[in-house]
C-alpha atoms as a PDB file:
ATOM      1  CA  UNK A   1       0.000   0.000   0.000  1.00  0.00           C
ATOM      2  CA  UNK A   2       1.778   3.132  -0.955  1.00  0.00           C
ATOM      3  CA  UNK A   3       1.416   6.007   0.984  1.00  0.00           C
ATOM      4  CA  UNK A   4       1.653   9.396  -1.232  1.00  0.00           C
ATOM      5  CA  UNK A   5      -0.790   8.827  -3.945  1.00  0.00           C
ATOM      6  CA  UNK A   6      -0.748  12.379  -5.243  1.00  0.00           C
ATOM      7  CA  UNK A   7      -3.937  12.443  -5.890  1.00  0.00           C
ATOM      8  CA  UNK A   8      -4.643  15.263  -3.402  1.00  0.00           C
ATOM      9  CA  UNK A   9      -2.573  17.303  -4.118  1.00  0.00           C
ATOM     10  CA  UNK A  10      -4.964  19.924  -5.735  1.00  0.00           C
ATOM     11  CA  UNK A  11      -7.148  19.763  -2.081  1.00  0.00           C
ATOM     12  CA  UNK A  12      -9.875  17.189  -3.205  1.00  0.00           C
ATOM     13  CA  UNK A  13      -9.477  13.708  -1.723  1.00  0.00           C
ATOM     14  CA  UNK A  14     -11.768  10.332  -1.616  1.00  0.00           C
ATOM     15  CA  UNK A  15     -14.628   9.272   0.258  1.00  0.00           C
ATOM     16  CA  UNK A  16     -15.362   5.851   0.378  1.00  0.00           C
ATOM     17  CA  UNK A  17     -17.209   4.993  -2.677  1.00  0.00           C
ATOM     18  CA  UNK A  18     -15.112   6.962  -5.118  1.00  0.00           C
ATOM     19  CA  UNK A  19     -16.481  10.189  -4.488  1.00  0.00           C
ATOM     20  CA  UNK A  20     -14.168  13.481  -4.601  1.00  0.00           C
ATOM     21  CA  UNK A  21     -14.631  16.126  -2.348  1.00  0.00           C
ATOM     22  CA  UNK A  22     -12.802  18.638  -0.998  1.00  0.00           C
ATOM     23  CA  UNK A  23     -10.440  18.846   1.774  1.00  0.00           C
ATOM     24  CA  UNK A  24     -12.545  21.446   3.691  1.00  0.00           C
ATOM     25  CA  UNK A  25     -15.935  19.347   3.154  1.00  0.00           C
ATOM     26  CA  UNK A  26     -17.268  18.867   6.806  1.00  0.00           C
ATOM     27  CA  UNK A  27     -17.407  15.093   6.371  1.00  0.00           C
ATOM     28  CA  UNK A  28     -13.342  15.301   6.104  1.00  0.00           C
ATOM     29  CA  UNK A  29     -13.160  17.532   8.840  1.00  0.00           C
ATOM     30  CA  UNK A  30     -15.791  14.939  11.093  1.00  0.00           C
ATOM     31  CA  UNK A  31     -13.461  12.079  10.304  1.00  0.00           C
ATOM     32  CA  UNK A  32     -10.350  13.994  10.645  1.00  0.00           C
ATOM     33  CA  UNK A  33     -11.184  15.288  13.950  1.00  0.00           C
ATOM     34  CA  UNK A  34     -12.257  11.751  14.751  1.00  0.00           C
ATOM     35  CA  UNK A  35      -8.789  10.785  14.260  1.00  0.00           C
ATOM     36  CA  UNK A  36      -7.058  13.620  16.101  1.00  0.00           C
ATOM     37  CA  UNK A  37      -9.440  12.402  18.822  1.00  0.00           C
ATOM     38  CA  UNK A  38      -7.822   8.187  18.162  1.00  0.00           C
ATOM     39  CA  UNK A  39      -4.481   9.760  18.426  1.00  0.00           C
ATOM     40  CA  UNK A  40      -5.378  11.489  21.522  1.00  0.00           C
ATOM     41  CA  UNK A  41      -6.194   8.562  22.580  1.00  0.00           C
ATOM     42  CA  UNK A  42      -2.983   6.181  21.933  1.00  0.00           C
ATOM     43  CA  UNK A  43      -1.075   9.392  23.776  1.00  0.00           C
ATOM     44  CA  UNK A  44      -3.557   8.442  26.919  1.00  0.00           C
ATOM     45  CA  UNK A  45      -2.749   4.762  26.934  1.00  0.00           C
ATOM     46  CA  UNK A  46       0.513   5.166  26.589  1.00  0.00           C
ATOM     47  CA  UNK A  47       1.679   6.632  29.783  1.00  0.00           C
ATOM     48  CA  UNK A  48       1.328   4.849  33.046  1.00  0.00           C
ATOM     49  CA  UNK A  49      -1.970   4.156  33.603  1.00  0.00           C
ATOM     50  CA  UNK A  50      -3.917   0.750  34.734  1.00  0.00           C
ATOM     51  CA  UNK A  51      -3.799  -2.448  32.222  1.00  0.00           C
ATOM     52  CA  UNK A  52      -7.655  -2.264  32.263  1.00  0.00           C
ATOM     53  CA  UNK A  53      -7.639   1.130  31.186  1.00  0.00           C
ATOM     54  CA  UNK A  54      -5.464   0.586  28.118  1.00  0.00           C
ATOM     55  CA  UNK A  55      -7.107  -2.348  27.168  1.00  0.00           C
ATOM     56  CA  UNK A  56     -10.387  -0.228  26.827  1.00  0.00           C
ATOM     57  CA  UNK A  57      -8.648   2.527  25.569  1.00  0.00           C
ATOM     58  CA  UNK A  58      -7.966  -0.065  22.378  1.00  0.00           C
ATOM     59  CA  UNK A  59     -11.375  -0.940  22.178  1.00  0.00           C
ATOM     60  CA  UNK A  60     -12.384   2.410  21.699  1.00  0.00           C
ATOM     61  CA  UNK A  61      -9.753   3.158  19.331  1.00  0.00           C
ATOM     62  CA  UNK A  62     -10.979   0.522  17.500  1.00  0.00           C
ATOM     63  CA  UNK A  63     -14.665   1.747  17.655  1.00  0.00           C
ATOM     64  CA  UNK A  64     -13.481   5.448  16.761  1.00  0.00           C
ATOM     65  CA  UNK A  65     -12.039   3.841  13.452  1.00  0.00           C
ATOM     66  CA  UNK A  66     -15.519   2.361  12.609  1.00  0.00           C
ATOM     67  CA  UNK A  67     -17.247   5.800  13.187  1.00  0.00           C
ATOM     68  CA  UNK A  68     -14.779   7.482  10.885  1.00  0.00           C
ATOM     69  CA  UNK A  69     -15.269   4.415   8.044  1.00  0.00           C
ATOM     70  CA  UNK A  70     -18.903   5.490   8.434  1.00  0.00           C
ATOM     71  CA  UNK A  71     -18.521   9.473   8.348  1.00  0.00           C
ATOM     72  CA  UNK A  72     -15.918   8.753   5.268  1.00  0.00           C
ATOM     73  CA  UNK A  73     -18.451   7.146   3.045  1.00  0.00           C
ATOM     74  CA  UNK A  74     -20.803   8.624   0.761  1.00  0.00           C
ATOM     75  CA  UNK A  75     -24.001   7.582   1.777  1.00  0.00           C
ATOM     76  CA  UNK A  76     -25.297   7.961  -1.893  1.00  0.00           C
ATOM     77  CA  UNK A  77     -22.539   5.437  -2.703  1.00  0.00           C
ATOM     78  CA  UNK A  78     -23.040   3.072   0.467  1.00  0.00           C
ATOM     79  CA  UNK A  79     -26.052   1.763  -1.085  1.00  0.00           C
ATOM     80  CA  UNK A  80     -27.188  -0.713  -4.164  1.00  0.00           C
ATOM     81  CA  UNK A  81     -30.193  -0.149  -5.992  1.00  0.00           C
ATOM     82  CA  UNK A  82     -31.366  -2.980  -4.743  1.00  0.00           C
ATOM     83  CA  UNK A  83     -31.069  -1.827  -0.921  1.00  0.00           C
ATOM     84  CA  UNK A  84     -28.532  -4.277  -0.191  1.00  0.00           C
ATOM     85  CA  UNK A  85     -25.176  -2.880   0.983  1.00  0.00           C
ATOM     86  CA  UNK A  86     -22.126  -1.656  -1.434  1.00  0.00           C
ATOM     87  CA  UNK A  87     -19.242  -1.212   1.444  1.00  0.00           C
ATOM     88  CA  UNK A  88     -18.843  -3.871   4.292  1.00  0.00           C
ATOM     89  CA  UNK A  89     -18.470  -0.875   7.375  1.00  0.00           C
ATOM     90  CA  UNK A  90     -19.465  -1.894  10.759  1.00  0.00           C
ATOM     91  CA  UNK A  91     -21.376  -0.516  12.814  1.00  0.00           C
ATOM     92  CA  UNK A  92     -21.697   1.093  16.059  1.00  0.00           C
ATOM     93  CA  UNK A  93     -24.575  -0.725  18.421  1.00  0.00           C
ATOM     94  CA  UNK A  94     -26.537   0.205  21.348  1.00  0.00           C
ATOM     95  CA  UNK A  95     -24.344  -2.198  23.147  1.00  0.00           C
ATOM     96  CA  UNK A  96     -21.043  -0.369  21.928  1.00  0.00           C
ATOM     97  CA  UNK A  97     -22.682   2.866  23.989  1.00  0.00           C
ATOM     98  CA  UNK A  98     -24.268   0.544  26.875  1.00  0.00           C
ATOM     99  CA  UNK A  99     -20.177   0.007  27.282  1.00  0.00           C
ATOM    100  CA  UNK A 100     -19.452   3.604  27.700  1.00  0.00           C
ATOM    101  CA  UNK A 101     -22.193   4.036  30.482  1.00  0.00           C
ATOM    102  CA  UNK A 102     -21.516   0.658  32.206  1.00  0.00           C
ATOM    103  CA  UNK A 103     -17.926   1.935  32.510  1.00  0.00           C
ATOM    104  CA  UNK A 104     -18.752   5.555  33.373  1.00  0.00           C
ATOM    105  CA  UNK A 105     -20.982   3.908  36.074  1.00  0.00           C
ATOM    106  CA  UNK A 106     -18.227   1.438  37.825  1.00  0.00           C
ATOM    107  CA  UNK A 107     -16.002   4.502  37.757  1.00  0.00           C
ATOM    108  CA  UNK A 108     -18.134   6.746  39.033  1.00  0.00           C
ATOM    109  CA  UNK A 109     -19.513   4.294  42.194  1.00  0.00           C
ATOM    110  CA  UNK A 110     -15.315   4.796  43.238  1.00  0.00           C
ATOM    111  CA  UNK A 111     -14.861   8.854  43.178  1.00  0.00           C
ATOM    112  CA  UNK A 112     -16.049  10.946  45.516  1.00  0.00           C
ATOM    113  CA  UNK A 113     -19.507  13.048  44.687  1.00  0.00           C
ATOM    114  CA  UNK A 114     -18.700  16.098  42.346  1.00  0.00           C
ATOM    115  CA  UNK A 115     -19.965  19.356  43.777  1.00  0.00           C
ATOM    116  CA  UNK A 116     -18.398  21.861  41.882  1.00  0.00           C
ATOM    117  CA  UNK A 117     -16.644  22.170  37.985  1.00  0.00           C
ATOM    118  CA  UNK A 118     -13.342  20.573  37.823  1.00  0.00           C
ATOM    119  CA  UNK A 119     -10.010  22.462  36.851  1.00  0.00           C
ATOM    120  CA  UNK A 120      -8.388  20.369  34.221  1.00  0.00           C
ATOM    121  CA  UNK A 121      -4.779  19.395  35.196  1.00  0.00           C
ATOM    122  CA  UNK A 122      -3.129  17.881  38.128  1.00  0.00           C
ATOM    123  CA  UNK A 123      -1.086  15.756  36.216  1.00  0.00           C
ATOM    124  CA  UNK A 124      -0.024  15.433  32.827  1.00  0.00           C
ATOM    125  CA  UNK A 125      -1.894  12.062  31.898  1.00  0.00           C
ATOM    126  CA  UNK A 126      -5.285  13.861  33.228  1.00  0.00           C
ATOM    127  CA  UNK A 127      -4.845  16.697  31.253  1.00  0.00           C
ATOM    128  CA  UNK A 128      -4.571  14.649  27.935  1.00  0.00           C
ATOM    129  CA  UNK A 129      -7.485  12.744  28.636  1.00  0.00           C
ATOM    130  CA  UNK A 130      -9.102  16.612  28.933  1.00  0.00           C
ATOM    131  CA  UNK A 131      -7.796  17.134  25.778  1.00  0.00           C
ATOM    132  CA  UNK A 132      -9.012  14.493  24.507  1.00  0.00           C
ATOM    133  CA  UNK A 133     -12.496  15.432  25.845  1.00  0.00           C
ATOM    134  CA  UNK A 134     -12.470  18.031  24.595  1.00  0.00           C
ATOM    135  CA  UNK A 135     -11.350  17.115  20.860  1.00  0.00           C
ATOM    136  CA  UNK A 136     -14.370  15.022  21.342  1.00  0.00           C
ATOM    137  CA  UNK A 137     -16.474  17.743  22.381  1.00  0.00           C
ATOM    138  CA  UNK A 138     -15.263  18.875  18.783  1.00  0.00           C
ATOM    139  CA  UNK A 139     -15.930  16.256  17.140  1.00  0.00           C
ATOM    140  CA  UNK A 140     -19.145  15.942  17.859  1.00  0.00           C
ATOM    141  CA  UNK A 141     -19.970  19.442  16.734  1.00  0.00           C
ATOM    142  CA  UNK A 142     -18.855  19.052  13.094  1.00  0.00           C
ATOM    143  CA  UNK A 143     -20.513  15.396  13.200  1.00  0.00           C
ATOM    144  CA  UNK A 144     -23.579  16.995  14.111  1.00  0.00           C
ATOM    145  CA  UNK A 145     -23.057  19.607  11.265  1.00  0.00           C
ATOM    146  CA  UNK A 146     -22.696  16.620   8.860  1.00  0.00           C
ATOM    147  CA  UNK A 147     -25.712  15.192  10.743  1.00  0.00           C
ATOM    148  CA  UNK A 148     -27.764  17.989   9.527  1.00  0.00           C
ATOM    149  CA  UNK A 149     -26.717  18.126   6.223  1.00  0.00           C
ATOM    150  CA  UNK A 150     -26.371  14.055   5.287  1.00  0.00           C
ATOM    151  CA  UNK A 151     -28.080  11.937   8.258  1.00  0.00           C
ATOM    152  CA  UNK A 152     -26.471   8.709   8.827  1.00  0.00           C
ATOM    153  CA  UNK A 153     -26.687   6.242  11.722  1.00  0.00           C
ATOM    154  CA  UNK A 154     -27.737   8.057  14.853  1.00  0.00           C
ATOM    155  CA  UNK A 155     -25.858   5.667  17.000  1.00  0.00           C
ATOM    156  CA  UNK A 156     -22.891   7.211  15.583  1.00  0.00           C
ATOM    157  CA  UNK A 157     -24.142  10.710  17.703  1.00  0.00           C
ATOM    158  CA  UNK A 158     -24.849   8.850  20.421  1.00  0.00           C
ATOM    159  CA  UNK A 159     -21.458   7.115  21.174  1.00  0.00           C
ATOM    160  CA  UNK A 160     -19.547  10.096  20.068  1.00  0.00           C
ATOM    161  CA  UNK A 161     -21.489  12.193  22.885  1.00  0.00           C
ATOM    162  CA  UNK A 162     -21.063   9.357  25.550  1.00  0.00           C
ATOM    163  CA  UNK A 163     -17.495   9.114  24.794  1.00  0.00           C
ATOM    164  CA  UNK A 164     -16.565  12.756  25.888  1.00  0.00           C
ATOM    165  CA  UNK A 165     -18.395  12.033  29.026  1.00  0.00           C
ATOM    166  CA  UNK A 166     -16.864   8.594  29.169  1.00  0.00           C
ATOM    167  CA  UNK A 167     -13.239  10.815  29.308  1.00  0.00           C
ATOM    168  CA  UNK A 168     -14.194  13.398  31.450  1.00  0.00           C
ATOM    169  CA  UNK A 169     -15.096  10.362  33.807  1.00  0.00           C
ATOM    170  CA  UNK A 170     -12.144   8.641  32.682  1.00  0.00           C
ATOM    171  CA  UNK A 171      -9.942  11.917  33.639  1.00  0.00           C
ATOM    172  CA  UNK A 172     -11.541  11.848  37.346  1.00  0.00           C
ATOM    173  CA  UNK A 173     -10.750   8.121  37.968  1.00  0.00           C
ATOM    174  CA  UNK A 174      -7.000   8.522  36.493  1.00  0.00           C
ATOM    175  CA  UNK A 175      -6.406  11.809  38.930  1.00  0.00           C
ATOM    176  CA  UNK A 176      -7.411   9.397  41.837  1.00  0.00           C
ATOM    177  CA  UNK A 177      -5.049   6.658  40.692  1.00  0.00           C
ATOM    178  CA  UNK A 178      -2.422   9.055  40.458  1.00  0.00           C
ATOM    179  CA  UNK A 179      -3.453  10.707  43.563  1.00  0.00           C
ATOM    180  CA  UNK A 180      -3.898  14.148  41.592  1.00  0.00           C
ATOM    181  CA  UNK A 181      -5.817  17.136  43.109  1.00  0.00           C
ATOM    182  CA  UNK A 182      -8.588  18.423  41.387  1.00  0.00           C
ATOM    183  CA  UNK A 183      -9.259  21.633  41.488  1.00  0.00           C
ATOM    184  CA  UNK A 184     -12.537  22.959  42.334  1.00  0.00           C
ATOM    185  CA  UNK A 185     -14.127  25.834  40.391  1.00  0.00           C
ATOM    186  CA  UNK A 186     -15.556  28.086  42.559  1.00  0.00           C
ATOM    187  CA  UNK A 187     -16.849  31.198  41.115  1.00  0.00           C
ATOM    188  CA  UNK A 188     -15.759  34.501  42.759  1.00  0.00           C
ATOM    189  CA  UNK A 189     -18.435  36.218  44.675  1.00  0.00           C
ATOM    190  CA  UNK A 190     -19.068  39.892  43.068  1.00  0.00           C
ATOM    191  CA  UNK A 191     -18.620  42.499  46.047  1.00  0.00           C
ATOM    192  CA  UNK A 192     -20.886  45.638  45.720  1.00  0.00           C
ATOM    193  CA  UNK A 193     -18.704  48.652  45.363  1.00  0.00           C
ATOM    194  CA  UNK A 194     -20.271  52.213  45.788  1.00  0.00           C
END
């Protein structure tokens, strides 16, 4: 597989099913960002954090590939005439999002209560997993522009939203592991000058 193709080179590239578009369409810029989000991810699981963690962390990296196959393909090209499907993509299932939650959940039953907005930071591995939030955050927006414009499976929105809170979750338990402080936002109280 050879790597430079040059057929981008005048900012158009391929969807899957053949179709050119350019490299500012908002379905390259969903599936990029979904990839600056995978990378994000890989930077996560690579620093010292708990085997069950990583392991995850590769199942969603795997999952985040599937949901840019499907935001890369032309959905007037994804189908035959006779309904039957042109491209063999997976899919993303209620169960792949029933994951996210059931993990959120076990987390969650081990951290303390949150009472107030959280600082990001503490320690380097918890801020990239806020980063990575937030590139999800991101995500999501220009997937919900595409959304708009070209529907395709809305369990595709769904996971993509319960990811970022999956991380932000994710960021709480790995500041605890790493026995990080978080920072409590607490918003200055106005004083009434005369």
């Amino acid at each position: 597989m050879k790597i430079y193709t040059k057929t981008g080179d005048k900012g158009t590239t391929a969807l899957f099913g053949g179709t050119r578009v350019s490299k500012n369409n908002i379905r390259i810029d969903s599936y990029g960002t979904i990839d600056e989000l995978n990378a994000w991810l890989g930077l996560i699981r690579d620093q010292e954090v708990d085997t069950y963690s990583k392991n995850l962390l590769v199942l969603i990296q795997e999952k985040l590939f599937t949901v840019g196959a499907i935001l890369a393909t032309d959905p007037n090209k994804a189908i035959l005439k006779s309904g039957k499907e042109r491209l063999n993509i997976p899919k993303i299932n209620a169960s792949d999002i029933e994951l996210l939650e059931n993990e959120m959940d076990y987390m969650n039953d081990s951290l303390p209560p949150m009472t107030h907005f959280i600082l990001p930071g503490g320690h380097t591995t918890v801020s990239y997993c806020h980063i990575a939030r937030t590139v999800c955050r991101r995500a999501e927006r220009m997937a919900t522009a595409l959304f708009e414009e070209a529907p395709f499976d809305e369990n595709v929105m769904s996971y993509i939203n319960r990811l970022s809170d999956f991380l932000f979750v994710l960021a709480r338990k790995l500041s605890k592991d790493l026995k990080a402080e978080e920072i409590k936002w607490i918003p200055e109280k106005k004083t009434n000058k005369s």
